[in-house]
PDB file of N, CA and C in Angstrom:
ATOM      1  N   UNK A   1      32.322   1.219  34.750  1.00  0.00           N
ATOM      2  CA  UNK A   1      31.488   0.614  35.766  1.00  0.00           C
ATOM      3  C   UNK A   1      30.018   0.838  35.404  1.00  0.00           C
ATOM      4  N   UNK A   2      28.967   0.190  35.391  1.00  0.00           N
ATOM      5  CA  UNK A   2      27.676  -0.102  34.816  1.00  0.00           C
ATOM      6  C   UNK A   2      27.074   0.164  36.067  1.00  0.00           C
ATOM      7  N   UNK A   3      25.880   0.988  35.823  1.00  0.00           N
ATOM      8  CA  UNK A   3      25.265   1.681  36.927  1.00  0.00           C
ATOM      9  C   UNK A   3      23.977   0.585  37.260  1.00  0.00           C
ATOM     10  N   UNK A   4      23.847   0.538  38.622  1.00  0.00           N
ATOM     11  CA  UNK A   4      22.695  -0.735  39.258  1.00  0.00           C
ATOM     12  C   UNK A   4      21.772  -0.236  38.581  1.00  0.00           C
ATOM     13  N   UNK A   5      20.596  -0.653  38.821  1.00  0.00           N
ATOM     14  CA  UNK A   5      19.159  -0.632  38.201  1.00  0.00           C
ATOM     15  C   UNK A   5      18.497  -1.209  39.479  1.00  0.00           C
ATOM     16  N   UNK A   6      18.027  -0.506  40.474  1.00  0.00           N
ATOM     17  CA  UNK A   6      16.925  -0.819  41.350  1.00  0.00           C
ATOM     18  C   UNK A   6      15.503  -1.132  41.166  1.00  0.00           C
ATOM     19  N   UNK A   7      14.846  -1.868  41.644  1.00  0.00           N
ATOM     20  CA  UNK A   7      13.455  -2.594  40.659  1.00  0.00           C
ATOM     21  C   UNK A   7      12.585  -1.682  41.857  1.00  0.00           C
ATOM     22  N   UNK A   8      11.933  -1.369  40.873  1.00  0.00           N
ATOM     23  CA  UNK A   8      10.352  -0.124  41.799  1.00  0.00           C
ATOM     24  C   UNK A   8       9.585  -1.293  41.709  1.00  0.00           C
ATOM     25  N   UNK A   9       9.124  -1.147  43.430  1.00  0.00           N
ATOM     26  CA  UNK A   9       7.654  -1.712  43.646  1.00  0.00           C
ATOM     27  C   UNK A   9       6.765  -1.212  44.024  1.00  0.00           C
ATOM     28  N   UNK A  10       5.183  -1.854  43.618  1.00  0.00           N
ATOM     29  CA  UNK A  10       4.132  -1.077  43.642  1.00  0.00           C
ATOM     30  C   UNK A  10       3.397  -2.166  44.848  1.00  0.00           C
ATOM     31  N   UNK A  11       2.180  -1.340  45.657  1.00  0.00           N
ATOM     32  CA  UNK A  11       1.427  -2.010  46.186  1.00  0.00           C
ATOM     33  C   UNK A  11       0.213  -2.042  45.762  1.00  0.00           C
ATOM     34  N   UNK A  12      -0.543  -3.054  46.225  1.00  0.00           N
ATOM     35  CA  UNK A  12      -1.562  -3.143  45.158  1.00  0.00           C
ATOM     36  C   UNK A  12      -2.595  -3.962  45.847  1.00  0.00           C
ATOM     37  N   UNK A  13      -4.311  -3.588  46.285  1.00  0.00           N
ATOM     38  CA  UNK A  13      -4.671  -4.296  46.787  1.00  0.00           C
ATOM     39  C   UNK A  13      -5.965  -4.912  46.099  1.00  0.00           C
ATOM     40  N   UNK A  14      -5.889  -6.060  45.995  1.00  0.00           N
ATOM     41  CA  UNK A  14      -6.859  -6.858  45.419  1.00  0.00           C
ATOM     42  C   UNK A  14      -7.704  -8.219  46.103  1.00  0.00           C
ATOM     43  N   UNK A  15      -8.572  -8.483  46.048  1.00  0.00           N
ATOM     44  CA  UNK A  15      -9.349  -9.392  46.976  1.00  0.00           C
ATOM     45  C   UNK A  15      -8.615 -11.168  46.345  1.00  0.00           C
ATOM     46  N   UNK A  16      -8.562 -11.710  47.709  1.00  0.00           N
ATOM     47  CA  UNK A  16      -7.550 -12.617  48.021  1.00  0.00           C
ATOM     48  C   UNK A  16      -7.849 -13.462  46.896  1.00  0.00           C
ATOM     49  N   UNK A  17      -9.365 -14.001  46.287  1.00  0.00           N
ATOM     50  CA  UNK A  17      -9.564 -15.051  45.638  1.00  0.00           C
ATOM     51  C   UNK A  17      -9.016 -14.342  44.073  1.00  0.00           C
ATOM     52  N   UNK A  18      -8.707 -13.249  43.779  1.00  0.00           N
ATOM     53  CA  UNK A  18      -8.516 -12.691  42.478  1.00  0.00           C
ATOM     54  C   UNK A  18      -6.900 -12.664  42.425  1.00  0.00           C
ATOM     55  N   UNK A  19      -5.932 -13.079  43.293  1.00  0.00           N
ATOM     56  CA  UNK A  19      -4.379 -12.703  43.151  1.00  0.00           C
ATOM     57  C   UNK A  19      -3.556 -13.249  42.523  1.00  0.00           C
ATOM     58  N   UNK A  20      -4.376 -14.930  42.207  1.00  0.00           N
ATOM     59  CA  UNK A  20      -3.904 -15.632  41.053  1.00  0.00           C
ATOM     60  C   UNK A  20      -3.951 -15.351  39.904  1.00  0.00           C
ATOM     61  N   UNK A  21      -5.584 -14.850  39.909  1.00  0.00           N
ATOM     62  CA  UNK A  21      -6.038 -14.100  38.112  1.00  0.00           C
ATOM     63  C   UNK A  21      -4.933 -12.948  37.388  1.00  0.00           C
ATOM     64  N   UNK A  22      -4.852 -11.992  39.008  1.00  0.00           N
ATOM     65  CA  UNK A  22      -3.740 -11.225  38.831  1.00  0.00           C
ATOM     66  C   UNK A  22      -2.266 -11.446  38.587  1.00  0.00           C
ATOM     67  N   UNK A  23      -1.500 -12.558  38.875  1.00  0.00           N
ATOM     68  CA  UNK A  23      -0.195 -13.159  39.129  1.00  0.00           C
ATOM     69  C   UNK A  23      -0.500 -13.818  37.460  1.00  0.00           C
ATOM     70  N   UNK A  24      -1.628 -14.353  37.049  1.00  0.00           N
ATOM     71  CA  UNK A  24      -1.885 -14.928  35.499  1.00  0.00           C
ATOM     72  C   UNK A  24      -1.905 -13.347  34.725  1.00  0.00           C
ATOM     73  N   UNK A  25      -2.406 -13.036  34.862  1.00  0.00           N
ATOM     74  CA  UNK A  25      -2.592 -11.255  33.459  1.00  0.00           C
ATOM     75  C   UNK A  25      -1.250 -10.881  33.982  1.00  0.00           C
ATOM     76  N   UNK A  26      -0.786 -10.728  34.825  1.00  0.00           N
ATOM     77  CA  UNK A  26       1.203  -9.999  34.616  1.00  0.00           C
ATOM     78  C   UNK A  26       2.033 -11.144  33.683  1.00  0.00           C
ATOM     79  N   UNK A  27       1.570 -12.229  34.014  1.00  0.00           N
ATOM     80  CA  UNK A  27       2.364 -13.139  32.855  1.00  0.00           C
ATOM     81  C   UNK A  27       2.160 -13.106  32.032  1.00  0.00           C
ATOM     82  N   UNK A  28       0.806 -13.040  31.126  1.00  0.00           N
ATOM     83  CA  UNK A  28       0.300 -13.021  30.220  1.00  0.00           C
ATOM     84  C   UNK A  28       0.671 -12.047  29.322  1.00  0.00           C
ATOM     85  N   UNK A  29       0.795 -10.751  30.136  1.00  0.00           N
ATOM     86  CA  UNK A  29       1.394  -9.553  29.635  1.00  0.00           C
ATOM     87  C   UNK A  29       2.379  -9.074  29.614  1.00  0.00           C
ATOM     88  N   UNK A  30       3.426 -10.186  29.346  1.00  0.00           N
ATOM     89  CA  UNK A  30       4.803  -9.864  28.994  1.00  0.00           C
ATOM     90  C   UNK A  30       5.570 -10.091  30.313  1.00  0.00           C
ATOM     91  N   UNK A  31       5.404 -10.112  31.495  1.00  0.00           N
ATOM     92  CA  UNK A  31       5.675 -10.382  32.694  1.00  0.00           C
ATOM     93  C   UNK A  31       6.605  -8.864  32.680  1.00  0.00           C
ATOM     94  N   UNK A  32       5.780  -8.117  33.180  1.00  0.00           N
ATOM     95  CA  UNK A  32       6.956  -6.912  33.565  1.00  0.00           C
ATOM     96  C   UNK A  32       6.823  -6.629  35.051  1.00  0.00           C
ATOM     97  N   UNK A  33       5.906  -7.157  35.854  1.00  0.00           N
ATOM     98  CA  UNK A  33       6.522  -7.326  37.064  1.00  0.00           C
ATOM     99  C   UNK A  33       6.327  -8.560  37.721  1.00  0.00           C
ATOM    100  N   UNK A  34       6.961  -9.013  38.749  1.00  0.00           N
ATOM    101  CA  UNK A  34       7.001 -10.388  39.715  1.00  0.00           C
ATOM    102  C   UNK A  34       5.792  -9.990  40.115  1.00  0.00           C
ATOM    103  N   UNK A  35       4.919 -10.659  40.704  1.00  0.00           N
ATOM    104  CA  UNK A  35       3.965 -10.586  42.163  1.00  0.00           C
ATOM    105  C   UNK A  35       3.953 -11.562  43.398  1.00  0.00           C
ATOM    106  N   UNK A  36       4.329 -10.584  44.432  1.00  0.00           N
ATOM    107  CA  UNK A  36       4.620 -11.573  45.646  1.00  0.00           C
ATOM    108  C   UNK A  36       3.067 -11.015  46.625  1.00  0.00           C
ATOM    109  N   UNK A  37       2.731 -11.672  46.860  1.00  0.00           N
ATOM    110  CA  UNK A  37       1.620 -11.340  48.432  1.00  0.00           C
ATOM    111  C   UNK A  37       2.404 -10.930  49.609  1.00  0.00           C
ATOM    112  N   UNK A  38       1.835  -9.780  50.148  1.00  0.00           N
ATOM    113  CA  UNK A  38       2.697  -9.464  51.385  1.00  0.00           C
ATOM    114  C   UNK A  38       2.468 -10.281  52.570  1.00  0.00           C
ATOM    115  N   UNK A  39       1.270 -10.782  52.541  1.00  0.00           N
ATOM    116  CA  UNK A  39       0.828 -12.009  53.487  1.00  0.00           C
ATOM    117  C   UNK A  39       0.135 -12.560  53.353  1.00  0.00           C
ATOM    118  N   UNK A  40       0.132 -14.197  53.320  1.00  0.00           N
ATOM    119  CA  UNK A  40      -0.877 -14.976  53.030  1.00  0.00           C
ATOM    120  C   UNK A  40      -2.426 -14.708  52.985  1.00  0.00           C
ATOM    121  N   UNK A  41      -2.883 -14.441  54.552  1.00  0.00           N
ATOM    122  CA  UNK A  41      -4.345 -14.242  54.429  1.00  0.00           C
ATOM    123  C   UNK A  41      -4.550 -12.597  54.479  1.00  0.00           C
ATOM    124  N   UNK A  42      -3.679 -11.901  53.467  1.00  0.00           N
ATOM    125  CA  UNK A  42      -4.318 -10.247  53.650  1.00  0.00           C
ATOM    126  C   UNK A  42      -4.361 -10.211  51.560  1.00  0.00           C
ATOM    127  N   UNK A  43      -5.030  -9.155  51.515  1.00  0.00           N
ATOM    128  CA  UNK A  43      -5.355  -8.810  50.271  1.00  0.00           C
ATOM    129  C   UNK A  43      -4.558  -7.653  49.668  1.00  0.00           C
ATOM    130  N   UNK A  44      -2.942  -7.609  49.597  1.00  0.00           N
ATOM    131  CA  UNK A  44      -2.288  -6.787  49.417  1.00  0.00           C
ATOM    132  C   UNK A  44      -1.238  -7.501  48.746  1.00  0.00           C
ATOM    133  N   UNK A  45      -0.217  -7.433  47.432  1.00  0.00           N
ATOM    134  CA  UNK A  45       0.364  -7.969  46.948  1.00  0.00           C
ATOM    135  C   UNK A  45       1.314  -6.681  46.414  1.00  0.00           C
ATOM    136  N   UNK A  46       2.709  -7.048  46.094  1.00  0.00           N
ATOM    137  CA  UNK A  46       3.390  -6.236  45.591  1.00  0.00           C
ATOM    138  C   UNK A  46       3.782  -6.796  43.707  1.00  0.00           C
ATOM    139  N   UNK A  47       3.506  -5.997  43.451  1.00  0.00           N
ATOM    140  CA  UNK A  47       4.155  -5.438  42.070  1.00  0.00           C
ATOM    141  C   UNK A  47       5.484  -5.503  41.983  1.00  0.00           C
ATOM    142  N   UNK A  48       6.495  -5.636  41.429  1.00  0.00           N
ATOM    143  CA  UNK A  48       8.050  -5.507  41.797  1.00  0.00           C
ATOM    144  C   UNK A  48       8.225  -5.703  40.086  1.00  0.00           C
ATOM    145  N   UNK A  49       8.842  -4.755  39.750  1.00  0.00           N
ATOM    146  CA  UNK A  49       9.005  -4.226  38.346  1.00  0.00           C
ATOM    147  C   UNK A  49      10.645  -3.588  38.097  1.00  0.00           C
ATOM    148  N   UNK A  50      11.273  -3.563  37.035  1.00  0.00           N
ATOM    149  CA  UNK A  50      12.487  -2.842  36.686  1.00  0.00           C
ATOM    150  C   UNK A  50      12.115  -1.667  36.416  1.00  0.00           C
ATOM    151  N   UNK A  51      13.238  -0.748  36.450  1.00  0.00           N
ATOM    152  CA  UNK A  51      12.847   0.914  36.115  1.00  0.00           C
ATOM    153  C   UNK A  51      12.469   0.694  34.063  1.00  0.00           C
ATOM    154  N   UNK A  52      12.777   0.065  33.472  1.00  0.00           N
ATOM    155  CA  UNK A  52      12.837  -0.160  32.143  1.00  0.00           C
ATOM    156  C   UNK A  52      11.155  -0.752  32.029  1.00  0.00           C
ATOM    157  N   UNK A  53      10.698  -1.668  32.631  1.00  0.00           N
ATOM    158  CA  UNK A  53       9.359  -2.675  32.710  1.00  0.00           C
ATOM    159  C   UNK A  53       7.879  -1.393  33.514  1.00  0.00           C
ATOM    160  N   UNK A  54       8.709  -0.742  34.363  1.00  0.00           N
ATOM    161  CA  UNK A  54       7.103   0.141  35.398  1.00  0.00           C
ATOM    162  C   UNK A  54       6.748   1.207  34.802  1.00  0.00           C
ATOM    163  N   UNK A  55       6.364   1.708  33.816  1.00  0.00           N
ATOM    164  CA  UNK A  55       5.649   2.443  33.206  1.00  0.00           C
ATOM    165  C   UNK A  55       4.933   1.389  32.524  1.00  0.00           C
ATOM    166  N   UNK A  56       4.947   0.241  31.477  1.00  0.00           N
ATOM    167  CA  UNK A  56       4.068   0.034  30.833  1.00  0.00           C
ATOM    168  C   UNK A  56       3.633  -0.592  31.983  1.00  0.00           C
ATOM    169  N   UNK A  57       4.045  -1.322  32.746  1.00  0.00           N
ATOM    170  CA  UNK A  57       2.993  -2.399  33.963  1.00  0.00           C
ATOM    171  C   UNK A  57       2.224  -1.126  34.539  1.00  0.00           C
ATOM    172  N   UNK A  58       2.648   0.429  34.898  1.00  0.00           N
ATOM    173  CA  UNK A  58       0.905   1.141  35.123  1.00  0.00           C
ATOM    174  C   UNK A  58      -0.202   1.208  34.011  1.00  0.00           C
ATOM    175  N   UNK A  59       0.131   0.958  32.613  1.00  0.00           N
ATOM    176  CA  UNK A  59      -0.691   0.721  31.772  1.00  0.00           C
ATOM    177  C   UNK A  59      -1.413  -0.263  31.910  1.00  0.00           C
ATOM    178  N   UNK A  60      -0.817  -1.402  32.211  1.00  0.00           N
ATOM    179  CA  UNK A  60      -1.408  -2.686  32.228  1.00  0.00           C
ATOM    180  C   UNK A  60      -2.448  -2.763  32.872  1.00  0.00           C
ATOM    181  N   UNK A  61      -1.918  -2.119  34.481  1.00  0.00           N
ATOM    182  CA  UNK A  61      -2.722  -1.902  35.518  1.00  0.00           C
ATOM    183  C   UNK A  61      -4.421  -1.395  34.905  1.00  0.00           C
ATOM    184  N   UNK A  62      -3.798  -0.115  34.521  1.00  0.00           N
ATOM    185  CA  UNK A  62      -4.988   0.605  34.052  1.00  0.00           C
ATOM    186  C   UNK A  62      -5.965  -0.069  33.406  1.00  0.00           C
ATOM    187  N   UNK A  63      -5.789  -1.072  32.559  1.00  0.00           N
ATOM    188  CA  UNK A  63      -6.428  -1.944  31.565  1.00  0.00           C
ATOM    189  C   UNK A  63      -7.131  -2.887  33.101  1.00  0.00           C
ATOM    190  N   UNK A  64      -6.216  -3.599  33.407  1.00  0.00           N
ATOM    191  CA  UNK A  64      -7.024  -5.072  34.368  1.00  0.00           C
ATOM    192  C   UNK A  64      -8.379  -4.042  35.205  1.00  0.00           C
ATOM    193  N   UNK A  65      -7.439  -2.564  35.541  1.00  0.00           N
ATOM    194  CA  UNK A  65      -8.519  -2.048  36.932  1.00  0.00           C
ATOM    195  C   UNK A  65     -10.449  -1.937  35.527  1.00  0.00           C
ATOM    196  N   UNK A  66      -9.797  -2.364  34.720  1.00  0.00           N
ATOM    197  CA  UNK A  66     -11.725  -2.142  34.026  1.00  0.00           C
ATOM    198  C   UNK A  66     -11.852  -3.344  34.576  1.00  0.00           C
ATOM    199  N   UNK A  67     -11.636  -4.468  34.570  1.00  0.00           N
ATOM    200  CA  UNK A  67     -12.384  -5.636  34.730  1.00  0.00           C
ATOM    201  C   UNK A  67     -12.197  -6.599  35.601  1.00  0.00           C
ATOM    202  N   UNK A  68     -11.277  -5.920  36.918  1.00  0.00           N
ATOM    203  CA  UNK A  68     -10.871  -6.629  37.670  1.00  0.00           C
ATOM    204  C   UNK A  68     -10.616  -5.149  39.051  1.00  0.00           C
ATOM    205  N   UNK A  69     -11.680  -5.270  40.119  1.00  0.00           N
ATOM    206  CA  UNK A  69     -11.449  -4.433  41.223  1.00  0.00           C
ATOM    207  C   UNK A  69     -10.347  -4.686  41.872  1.00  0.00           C
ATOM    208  N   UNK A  70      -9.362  -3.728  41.385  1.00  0.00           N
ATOM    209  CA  UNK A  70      -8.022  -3.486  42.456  1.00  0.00           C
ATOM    210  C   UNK A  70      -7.691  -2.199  43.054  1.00  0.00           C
ATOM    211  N   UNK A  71      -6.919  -1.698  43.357  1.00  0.00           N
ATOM    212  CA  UNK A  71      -6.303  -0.711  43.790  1.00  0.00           C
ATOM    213  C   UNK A  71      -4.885  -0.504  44.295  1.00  0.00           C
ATOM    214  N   UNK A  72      -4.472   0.447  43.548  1.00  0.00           N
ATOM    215  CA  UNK A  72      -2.946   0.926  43.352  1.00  0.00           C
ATOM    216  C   UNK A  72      -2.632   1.595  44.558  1.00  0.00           C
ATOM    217  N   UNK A  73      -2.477   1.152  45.723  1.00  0.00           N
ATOM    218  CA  UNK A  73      -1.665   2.226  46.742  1.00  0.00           C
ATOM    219  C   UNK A  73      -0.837   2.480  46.660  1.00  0.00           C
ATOM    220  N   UNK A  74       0.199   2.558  45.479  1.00  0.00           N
ATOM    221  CA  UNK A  74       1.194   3.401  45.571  1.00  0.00           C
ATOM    222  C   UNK A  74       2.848   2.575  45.589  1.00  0.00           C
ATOM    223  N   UNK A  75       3.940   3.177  45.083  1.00  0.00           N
ATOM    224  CA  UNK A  75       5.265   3.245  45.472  1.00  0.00           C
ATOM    225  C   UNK A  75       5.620   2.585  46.857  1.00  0.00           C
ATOM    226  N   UNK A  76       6.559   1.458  47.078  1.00  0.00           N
ATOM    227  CA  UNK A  76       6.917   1.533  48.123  1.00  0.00           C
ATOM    228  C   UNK A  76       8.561   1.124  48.084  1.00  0.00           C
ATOM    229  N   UNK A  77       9.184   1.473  49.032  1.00  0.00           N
ATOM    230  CA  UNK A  77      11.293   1.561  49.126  1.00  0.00           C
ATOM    231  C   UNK A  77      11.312   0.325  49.612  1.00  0.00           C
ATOM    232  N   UNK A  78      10.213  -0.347  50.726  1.00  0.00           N
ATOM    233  CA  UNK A  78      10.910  -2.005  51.025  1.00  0.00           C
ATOM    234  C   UNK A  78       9.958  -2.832  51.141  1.00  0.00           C
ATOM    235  N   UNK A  79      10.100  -4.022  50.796  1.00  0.00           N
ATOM    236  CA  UNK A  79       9.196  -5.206  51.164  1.00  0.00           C
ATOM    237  C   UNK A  79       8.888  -5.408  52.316  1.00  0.00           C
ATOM    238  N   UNK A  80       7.989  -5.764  52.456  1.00  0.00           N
ATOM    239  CA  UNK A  80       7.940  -6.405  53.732  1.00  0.00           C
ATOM    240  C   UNK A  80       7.071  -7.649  53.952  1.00  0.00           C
ATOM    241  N   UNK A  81       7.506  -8.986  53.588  1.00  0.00           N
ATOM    242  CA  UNK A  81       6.735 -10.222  53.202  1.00  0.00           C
ATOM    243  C   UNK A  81       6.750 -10.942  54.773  1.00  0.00           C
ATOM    244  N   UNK A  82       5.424 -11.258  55.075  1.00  0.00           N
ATOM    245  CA  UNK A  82       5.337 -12.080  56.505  1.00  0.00           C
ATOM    246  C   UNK A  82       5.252 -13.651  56.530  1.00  0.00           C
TER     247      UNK A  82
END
């Protein structure tokens, strides 16, 4: 029996007009995580990554946060999309 693989998500807040730029550099970069917006008009988007893909996507991170103001709040156990 093959053991699940639960996908870690990150939250992540970035200003609304930049979430595309952001949703473009995760593709660009190999796509190691999805990005969903937690709500249309708020500036908070989730990260959603495989346990195999979320270590290099905090690298990635690290790289965009030079040239692109975001912020990593952290780990979260559930979505919550409005």
């Amino acid at each position: 029996m093959k053991k699940e693989k639960k996908a870690k998500t990150l939250l992540v807040k970035v200003e609304k007009g930049n979430i595309g730029l952001l949703s473009a550099l995760m593709d660009g970069s190999g796509r190691n995580a999805i990005v969903r917006t937690k709500e249309r008009d708020q500036n908070l988007v989730y990260l959603i990554a495989t346990p195999d893909t979320y270590q290099n996507l905090m690298s990635i991170l690290e790289n965009i946060k030079k040239h692109l103001d975001i912020e990593i709040l952290g780990p979260v156990e559930e979505i919550d999309v409005g």
